[in-house]
Protein backbone atom coordinates (compact mmCIF):
# COMPACT_ATOMS: atom_id res chain seq x y z
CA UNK A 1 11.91 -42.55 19.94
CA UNK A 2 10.77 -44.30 16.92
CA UNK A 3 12.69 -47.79 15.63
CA UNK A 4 14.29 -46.15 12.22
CA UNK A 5 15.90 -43.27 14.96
CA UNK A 6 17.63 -46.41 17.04
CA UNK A 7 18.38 -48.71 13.54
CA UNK A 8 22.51 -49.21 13.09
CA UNK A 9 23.75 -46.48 10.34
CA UNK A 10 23.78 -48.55 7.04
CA UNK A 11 27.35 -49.14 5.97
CA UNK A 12 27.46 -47.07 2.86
CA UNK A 13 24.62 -45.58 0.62
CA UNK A 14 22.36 -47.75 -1.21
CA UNK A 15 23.62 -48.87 -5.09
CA UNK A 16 21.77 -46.91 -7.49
CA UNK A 17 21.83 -47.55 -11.51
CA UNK A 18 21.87 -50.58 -13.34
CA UNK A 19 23.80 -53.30 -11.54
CA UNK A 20 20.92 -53.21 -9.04
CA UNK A 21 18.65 -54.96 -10.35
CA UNK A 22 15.95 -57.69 -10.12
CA UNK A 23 15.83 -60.80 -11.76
CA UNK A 24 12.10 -61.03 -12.48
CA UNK A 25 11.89 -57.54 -14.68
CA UNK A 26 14.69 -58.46 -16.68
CA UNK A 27 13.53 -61.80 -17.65
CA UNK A 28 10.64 -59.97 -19.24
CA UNK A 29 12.97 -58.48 -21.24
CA UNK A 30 15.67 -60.59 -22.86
CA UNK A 31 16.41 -58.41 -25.85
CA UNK A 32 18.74 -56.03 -22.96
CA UNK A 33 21.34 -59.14 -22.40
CA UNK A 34 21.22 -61.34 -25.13
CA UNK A 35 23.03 -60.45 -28.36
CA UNK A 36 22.55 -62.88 -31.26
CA UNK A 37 25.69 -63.51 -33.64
CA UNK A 38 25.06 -62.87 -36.96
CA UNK A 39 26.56 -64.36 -40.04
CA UNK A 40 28.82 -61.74 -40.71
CA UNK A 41 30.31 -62.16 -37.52
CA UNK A 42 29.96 -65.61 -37.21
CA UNK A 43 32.12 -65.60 -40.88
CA UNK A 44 34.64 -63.04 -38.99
CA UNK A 45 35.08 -65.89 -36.40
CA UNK A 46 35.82 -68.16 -38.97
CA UNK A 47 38.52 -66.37 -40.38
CA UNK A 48 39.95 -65.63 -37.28
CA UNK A 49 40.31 -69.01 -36.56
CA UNK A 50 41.67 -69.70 -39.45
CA UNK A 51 44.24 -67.03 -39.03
CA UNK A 52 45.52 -68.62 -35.23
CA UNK A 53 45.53 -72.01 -36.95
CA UNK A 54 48.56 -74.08 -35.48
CA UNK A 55 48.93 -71.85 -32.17
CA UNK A 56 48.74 -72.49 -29.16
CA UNK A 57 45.74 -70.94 -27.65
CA UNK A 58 47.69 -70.15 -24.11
CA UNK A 59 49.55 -67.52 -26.74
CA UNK A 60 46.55 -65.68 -28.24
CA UNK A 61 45.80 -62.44 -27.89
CA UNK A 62 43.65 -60.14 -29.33
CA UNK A 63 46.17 -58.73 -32.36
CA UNK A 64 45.77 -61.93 -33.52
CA UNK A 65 42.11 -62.99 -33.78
CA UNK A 66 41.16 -59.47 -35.54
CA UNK A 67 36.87 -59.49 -35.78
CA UNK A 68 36.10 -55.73 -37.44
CA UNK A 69 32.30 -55.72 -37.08
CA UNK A 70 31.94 -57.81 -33.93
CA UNK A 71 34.94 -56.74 -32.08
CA UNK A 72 33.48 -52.95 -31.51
CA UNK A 73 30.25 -54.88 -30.57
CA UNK A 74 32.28 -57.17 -28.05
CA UNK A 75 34.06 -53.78 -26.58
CA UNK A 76 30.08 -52.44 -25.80
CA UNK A 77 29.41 -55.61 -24.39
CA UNK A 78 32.22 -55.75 -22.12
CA UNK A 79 31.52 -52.06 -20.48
CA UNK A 80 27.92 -53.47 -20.04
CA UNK A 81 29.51 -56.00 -18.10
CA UNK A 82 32.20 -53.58 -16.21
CA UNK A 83 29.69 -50.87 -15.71
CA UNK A 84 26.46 -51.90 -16.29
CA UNK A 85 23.84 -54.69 -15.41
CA UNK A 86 27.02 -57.00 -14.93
CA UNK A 87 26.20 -60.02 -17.38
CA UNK A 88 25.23 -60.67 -20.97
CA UNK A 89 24.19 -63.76 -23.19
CA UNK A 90 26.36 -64.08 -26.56
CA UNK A 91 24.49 -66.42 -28.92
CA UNK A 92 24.92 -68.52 -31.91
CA UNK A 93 28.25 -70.03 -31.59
CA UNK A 94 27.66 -73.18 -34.06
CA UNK A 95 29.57 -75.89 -31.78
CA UNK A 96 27.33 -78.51 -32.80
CA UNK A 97 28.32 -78.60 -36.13
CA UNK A 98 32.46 -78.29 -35.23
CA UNK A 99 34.51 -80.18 -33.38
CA UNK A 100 36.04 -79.04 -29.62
CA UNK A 101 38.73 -77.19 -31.32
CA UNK A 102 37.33 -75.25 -33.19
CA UNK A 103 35.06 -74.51 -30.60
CA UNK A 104 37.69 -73.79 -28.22
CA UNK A 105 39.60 -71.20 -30.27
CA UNK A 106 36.30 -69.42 -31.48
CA UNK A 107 35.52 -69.44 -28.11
CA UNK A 108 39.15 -68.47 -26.72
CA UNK A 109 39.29 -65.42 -29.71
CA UNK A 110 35.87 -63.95 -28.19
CA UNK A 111 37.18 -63.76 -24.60
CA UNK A 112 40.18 -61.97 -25.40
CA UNK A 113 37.99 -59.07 -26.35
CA UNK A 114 37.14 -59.30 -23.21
CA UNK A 115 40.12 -59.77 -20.95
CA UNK A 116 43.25 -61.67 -20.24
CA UNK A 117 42.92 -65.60 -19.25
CA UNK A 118 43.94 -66.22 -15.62
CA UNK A 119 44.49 -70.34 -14.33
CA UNK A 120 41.32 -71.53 -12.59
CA UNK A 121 43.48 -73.91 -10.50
CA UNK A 122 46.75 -75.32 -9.05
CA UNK A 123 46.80 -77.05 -12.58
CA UNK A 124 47.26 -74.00 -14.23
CA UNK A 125 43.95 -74.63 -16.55
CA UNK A 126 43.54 -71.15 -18.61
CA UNK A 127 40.69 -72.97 -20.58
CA UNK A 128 38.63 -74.71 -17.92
CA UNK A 129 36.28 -77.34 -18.45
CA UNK A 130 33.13 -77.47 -16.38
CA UNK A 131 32.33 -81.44 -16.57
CA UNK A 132 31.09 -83.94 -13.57
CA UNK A 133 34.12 -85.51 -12.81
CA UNK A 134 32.69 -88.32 -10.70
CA UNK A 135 33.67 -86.16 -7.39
CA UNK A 136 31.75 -85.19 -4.23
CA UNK A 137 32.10 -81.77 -2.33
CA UNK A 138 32.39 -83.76 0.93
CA UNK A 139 36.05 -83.67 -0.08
CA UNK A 140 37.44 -80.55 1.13
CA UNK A 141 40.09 -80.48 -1.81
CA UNK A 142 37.57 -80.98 -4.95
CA UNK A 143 35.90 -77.98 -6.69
CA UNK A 144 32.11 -78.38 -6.76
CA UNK A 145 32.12 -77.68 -10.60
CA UNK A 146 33.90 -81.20 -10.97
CA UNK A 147 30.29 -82.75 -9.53
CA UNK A 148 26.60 -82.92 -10.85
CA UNK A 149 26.03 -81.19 -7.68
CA UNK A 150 24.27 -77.39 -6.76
CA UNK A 151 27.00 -74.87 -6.67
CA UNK A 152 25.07 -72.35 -4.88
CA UNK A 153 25.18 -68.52 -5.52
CA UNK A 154 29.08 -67.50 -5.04
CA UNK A 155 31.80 -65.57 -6.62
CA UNK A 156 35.13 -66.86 -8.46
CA UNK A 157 38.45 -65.30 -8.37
CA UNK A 158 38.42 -63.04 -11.07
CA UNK A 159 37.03 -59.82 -12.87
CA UNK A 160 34.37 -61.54 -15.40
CA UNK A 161 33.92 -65.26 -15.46
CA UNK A 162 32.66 -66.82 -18.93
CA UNK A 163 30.81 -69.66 -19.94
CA UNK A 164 30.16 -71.66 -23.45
CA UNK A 165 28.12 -74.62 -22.97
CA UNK A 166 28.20 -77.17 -25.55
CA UNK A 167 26.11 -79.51 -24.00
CA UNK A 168 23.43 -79.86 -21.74
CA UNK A 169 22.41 -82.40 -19.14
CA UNK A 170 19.41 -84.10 -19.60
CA UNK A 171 17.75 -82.70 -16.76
CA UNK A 172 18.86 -79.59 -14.59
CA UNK A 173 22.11 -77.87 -14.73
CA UNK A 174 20.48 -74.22 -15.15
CA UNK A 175 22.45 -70.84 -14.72
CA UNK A 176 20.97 -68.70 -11.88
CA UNK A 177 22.45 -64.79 -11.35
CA UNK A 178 21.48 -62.39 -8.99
CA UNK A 179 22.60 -59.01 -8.36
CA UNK A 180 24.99 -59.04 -5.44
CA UNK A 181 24.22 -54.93 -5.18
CA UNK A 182 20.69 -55.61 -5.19
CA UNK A 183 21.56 -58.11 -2.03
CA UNK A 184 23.50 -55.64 -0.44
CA UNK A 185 20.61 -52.87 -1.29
CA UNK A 186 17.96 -55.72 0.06
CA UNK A 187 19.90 -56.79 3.38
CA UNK A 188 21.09 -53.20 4.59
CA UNK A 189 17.23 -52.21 4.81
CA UNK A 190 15.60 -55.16 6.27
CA UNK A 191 18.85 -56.24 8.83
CA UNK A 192 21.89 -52.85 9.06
CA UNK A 193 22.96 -54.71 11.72
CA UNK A 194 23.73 -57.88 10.10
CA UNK A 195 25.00 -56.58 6.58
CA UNK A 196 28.08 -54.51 8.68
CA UNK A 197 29.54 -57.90 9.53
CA UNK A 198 29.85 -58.69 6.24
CA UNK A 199 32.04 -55.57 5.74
CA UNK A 200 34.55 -57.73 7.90
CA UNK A 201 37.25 -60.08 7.27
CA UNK A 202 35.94 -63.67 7.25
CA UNK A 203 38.22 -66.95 7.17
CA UNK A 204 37.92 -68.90 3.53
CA UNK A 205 38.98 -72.15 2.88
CA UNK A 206 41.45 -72.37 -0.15
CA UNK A 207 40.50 -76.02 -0.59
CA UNK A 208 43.81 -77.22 -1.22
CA UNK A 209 45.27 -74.64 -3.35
CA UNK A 210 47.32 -72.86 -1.65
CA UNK A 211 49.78 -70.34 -2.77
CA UNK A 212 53.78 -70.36 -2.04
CA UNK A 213 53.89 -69.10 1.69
CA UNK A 214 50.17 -68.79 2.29
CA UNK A 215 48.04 -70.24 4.99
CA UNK A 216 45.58 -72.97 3.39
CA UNK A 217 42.75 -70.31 4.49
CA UNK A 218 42.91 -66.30 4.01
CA UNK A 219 40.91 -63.69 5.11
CA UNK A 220 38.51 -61.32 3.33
CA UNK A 221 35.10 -59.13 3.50
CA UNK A 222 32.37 -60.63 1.57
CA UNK A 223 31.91 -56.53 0.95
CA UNK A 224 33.95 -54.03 0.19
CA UNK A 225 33.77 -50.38 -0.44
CA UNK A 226 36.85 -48.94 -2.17
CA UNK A 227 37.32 -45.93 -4.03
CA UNK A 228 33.68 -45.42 -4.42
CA UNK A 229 32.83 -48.92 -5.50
CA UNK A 230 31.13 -51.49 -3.75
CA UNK A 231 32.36 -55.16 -5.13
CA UNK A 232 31.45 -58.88 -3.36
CA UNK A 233 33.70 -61.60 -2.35
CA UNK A 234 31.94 -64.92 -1.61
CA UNK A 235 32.02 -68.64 -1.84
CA UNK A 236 29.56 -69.49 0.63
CA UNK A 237 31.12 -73.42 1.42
CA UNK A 238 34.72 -72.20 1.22
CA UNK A 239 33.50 -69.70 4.10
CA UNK A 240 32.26 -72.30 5.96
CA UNK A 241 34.81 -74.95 5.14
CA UNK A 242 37.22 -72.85 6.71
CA UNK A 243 36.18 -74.15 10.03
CA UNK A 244 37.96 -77.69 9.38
CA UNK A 245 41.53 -75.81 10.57
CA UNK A 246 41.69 -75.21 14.46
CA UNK A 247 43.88 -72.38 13.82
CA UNK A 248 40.99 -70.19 11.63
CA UNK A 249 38.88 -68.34 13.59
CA UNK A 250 35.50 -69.59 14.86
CA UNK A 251 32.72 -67.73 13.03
CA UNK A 252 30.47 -66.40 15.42
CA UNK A 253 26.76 -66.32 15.80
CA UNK A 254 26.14 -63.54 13.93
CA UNK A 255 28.50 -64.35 11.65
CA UNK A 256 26.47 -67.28 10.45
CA UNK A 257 23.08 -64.96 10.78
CA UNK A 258 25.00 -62.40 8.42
CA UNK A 259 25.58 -65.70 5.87
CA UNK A 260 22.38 -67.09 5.71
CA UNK A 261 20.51 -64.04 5.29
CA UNK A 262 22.97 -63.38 2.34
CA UNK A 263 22.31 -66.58 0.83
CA UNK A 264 18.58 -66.94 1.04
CA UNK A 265 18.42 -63.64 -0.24
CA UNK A 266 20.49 -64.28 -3.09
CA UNK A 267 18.04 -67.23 -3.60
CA UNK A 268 14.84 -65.38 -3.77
CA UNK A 269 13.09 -65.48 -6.85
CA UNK A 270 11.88 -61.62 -6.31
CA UNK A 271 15.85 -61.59 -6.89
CA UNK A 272 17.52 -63.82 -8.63
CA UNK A 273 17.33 -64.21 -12.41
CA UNK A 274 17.11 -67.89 -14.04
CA UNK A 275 18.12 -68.97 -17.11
CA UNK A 276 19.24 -71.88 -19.78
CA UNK A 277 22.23 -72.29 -21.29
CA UNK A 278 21.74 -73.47 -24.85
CA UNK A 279 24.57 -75.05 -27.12
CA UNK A 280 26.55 -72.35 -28.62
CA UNK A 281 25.27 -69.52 -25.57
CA UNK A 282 28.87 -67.67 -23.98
CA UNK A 283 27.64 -66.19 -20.43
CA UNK A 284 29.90 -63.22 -19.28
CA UNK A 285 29.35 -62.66 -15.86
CA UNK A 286 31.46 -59.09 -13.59
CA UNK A 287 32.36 -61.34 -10.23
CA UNK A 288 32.48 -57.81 -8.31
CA UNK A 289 28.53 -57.09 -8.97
CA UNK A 290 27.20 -60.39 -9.77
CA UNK A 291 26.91 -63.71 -8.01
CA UNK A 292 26.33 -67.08 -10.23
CA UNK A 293 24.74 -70.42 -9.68
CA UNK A 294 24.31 -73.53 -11.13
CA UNK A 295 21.55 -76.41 -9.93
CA UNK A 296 21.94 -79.54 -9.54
CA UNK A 297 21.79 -81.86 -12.73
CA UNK A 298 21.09 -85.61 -14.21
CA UNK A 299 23.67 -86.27 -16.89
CA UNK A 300 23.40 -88.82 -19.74
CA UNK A 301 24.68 -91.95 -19.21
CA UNK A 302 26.48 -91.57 -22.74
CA UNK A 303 30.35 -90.16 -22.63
CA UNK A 304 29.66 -88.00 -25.20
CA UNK A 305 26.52 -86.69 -24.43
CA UNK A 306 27.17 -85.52 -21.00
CA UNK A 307 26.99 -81.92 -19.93
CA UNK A 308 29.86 -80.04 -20.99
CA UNK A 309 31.12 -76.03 -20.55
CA UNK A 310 33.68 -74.29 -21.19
CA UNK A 311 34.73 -71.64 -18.80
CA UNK A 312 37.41 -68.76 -19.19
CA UNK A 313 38.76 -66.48 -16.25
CA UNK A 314 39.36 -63.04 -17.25
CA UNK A 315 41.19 -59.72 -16.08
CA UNK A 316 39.32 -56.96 -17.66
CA UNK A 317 41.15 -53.95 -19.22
CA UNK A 318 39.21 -50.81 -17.40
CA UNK A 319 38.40 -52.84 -14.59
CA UNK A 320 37.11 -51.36 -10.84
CA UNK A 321 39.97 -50.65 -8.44
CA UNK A 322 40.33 -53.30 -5.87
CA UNK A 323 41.70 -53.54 -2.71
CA UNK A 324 44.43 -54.86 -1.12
CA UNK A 325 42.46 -57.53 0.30
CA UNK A 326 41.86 -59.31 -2.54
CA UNK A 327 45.40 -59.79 -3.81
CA UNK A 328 45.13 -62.73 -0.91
CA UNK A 329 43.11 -64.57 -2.99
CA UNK A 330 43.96 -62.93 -6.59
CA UNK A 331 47.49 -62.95 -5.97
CA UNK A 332 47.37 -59.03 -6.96
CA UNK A 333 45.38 -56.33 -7.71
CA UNK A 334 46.82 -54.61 -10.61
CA UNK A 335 43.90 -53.68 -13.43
CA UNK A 336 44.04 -56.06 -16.26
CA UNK A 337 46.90 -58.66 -14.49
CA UNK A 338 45.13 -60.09 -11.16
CA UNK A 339 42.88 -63.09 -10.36
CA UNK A 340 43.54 -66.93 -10.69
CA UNK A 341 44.86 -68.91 -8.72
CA UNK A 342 49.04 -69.58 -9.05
CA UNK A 343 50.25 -72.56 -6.74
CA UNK A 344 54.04 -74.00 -6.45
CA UNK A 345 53.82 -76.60 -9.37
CA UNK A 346 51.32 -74.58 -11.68
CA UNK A 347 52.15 -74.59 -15.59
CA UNK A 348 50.07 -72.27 -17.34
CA UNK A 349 48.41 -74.35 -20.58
CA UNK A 350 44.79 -74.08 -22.67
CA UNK A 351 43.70 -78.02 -22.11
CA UNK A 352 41.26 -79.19 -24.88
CA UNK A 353 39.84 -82.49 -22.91
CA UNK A 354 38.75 -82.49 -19.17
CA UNK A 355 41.83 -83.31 -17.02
């Protein structure tokens, strides 16, 4: 009997289309997944602003940032995010030349075209800022976005994840993406046997934000198949952070074989795609097909020259069903109203500074 006759039945069919792809043919072409602003639009972002001028961003919604040439553009965008290759590059924001409001609400208008902010934190941040904070990992309550440190590749708690960058670190601090289908595709060839664990529940850390009535861990697949669509779960330290509480389960052997062939393969350069964020670049990024890096970076020593992002948490109008697994960690799984993360004390508010 040959070895392919006595291989483990792959868990599901390989992905097919667009959201499996790899990183190396699509950095030879750019012009797919990075749309340049022009001034028309950049004029219709203007106005806009102009329009919401006094509000409080927390209260804007798309009625009231109306963009007539880009918003149809912004709506193709977002099912190229939903349904296609899972990420595009919006250029030309002009945040050098305007201040961090301005900024903010241009920034804040252009994300409502693509979904509904969700808090990023017990703090209830809709508007999160992506800023070394002085913090280490090694404490199992900070967020590794809050240090200069790698984030490695992992998923956060929502449909599509955005970033603006307004400024850069002086060395490092670039924006890796691979295909998480392509992983999947990748892993159930080479190692059937391994890839089925990850169809299982695994313990996850909540890292100190934890929900009314919830354990400080929860479970969940780093894969599941639901309704005919295959969508990844994964922060790869929460996973194995989850092992501080006695009362998690122990990952096993081949638990940990399962999770570091997942993560070197979402590391591989035949894989992964690399890129800069430039002043003025928005990143929209689907959580479900996608999984996002950052490496580690040297700041300036200067306040206000350190690296600085924006990011925005967004549930996506004609989103993928879900299921009920993730409402554990995005509190439901309703189309348009899930993801975030909702604590006891959490007041929902648009902060303009890092907090």
């Amino acid at each position: 009997m040959n070895d392919a006759a006595t291989r483990p039945a792959i868990p599901r069919p390989l992905i097919e289309g667009p959201s499996a792809w790899f990183g190396p043919d699509l950095a030879k072409r750019p012009e797919e997944w990075v749309y340049t602003l022009s001034a028309i639009e950049l004029a219709e972002i203007d106005a806009a602003i102009q329009g919401i001028a006094g509000r409080d961003l927390a209260d804007i919604r798309r009625p009231h940032f109306p963009l007539p040439t880009l918003g149809p553009v912004l709506d193709r965008l977002r099912g190229d995010v939903l349904n296609g290759r899972g990420f595009v590059l919006l250029r030309g924001l002009p945040v050098a030349s305007h201040d961090i409001a301005w900024s903010a609400a241009a920034y804040w208008g252009i994300g409502t075209y693509f979904g509904n902010a969700r808090s990023q934190n017990a703090k209830g941040h809709l508007l999160g800022h992506v800023r070394d904070m002085g913090l280490s990992s090694k404490d199992p309550n900070v967020r590794i976005y809050q240090t200069t440190e790698r984030q490695n590749f992992h998923t956060d708690s929502c449909d599509i994840v955005c970033l603006l960058c307004l400024k850069t670190a002086r060395e490092g601090g670039l924006s890796s993406l691979t295909s998480s289908m392509t992983v999947y595709n990748v892993m159930a060839q080479r190692r059937p046997d391994l890839v089925r664990r990850l169809f299982q529940p695994l313990p996850t850390d909540r890292r100190g934000e934890v929900p009314v009535g919830k354990k400080p861990y929860f479970f969940t697949p780093v894969y599941n198949d639901y309704e005919g669509y295959l969508s990844a779960i994964y922060a790869p330290h929460y996973v194995r952070s989850s092992q501080r509480f006695p009362e998690a389960p122990r990952l096993t052997d081949d638990d940990l074989r399962a999770l570091d062939l997942f993560d070197s393969l979402a590391e591989d350069p035949a894989l992964r795609l690399d890129m800069e964020l430039r002043p003025g670049d928005i990143q929209f990024v689907h959580n479900h097909t996608i999984l996002h890096d950052r490496t580690a970076f040297v700041d300036w020593p200067e306040p206000e020259r350190k690296r600085h992002l924006l990011r925005l948490w967004l549930a996506a109008p004609g989103a993928r069903p879900l299921p009920e697994a993730y409402a554990e960690r995005y509190g439901s799984v309703t189309i348009g109203d899930r993801g975030g993360i909702i604590c006891k004390d959490t007041k929902l508010h648009a902060p303009l500074e890092p907090v």
